[in-house]
Protein backbone atom coordinates (compact mmCIF):
# COMPACT_ATOMS: atom_id res chain seq x y z
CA UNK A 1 141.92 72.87 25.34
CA UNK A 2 140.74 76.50 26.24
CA UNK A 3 137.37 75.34 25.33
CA UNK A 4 137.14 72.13 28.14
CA UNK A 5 134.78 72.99 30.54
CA UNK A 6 130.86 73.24 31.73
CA UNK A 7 129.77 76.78 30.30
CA UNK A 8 126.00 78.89 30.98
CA UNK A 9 124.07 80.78 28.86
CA UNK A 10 124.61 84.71 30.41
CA UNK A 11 123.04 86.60 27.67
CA UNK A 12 122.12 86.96 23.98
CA UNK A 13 122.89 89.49 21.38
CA UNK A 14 120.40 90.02 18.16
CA UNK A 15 119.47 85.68 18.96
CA UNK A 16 115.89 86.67 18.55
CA UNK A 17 116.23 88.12 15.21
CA UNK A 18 118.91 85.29 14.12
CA UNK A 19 116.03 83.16 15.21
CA UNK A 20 113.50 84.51 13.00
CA UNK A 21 115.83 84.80 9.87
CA UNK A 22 116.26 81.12 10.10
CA UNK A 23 112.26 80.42 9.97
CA UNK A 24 111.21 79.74 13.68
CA UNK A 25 108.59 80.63 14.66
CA UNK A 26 107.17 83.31 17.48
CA UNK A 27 106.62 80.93 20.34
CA UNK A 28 109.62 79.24 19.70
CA UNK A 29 111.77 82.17 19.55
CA UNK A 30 110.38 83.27 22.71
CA UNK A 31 111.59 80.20 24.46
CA UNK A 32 114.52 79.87 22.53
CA UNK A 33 115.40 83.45 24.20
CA UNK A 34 115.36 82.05 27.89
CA UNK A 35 116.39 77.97 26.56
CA UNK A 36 119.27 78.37 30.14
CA UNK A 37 121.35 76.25 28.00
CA UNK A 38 124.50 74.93 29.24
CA UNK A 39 127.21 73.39 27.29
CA UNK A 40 130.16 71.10 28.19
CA UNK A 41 133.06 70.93 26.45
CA UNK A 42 135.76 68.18 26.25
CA UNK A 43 138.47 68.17 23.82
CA UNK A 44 140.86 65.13 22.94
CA UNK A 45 142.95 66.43 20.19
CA UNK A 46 141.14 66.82 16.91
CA UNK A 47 138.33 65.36 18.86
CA UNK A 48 135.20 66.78 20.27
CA UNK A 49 132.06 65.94 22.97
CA UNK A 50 130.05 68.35 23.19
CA UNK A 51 126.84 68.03 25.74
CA UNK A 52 124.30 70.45 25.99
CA UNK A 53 120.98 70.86 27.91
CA UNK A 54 118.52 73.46 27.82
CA UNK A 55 115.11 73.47 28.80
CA UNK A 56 114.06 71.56 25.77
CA UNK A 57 116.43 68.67 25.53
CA UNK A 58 119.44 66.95 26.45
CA UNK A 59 121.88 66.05 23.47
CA UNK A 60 126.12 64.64 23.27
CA UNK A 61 127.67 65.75 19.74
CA UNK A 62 130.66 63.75 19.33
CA UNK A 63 132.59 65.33 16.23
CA UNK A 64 136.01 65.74 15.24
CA UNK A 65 137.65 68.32 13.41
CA UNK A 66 137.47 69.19 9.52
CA UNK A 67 134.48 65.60 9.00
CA UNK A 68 131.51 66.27 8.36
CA UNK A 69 128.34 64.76 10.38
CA UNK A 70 124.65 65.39 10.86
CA UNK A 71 122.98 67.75 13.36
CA UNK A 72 120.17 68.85 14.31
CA UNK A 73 118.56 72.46 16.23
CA UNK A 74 116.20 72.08 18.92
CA UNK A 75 113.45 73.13 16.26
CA UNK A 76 114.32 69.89 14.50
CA UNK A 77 115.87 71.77 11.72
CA UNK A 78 118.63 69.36 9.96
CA UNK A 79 122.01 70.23 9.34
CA UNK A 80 125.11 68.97 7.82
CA UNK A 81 128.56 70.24 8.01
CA UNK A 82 131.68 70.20 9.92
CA UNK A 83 133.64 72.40 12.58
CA UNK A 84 137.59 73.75 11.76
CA UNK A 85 139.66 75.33 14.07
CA UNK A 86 141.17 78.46 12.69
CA UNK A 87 143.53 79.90 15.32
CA UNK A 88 141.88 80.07 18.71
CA UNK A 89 138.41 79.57 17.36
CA UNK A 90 136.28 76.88 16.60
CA UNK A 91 134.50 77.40 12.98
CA UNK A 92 131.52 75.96 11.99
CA UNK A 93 129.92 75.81 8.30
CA UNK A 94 126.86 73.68 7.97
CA UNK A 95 124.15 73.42 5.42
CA UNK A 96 120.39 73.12 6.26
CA UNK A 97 118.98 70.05 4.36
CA UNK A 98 115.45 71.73 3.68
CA UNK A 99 116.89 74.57 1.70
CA UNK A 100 120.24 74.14 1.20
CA UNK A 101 121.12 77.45 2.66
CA UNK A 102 124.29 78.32 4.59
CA UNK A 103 124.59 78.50 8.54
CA UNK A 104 128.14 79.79 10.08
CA UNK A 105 128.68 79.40 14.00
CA UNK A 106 131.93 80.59 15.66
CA UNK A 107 132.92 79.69 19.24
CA UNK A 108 135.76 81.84 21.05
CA UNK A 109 137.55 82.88 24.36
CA UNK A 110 137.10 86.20 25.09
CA UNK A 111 138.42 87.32 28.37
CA UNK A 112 136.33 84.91 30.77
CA UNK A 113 133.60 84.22 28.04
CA UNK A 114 132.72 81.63 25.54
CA UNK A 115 130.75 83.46 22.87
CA UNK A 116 129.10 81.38 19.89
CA UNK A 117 128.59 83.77 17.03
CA UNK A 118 125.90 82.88 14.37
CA UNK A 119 125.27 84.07 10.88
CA UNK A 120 122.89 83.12 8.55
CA UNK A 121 121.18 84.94 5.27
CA UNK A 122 122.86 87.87 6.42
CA UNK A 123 121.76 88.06 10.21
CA UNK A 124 124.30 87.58 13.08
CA UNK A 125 123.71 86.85 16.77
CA UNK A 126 126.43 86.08 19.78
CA UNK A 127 125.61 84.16 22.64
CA UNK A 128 127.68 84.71 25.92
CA UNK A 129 128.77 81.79 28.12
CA UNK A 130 130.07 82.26 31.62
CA UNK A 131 132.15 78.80 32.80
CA UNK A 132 130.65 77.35 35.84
């Protein structure tokens, strides 16, 4: 339940690069980099809602843990897969349905920070949340 809460984008790590490994483009990268996204949290259980708003939309995941479900990015890339929880972190594996390629997302309490941690085709980024 670490995870319940309202949390803010504070700052990036490598995002822009992460970004541009998975295919988007300059101008979206650029706002991507400064999307003041802010995530809510609530856990029941194996079960997840997950809202977030950025500058670029509003969306509610509902998803529960270890079944797969469809997703898509704010660039409108598709996604399937499903998040795990392995210890104190959430672990996500999903596969993009244009290519077929591989993207890994980990979110984690560290000290007073949520930080999401992204890798795909070899590129990692970390995004730091503050809770509100």
């Amino acid at each position: 339940m670490a995870f319940d809460g309202t949390w803010k984008i504070d700052r990036n790590e490598n995002y822009e690069k992460f970004m541009e490994a998975m295919g988007i483009g300059m101008m979206k990268r650029k706002l991507g980099a400064h999307d003041n996204l802010k995530i809510t949290i609530q856990q029941d259980g194996n079960k997840f809602i997950v809202k977030e708003a950025s500058n670029f939309r509003n969306i509610e995941i509902e998803f529960t843990l270890g079944v797969d479900f469809e997703y898509s990015l704010a660039d409108g890339t598709e996604l399937s897969g499903a998040w795990t929880m392995e210890g104190n972190k959430l672990v996500g594996t999903f596969t993009r349905k244009d290519n077929g390629k591989v993207l890994k997302a980990c979110r984690e309490i560290v000290g007073d920070e949520l930080v999401q941690t992204y890798l795909y085709e070899g590129v990692e980024s970390k995004r730091f949340f503050k809770r509100v």
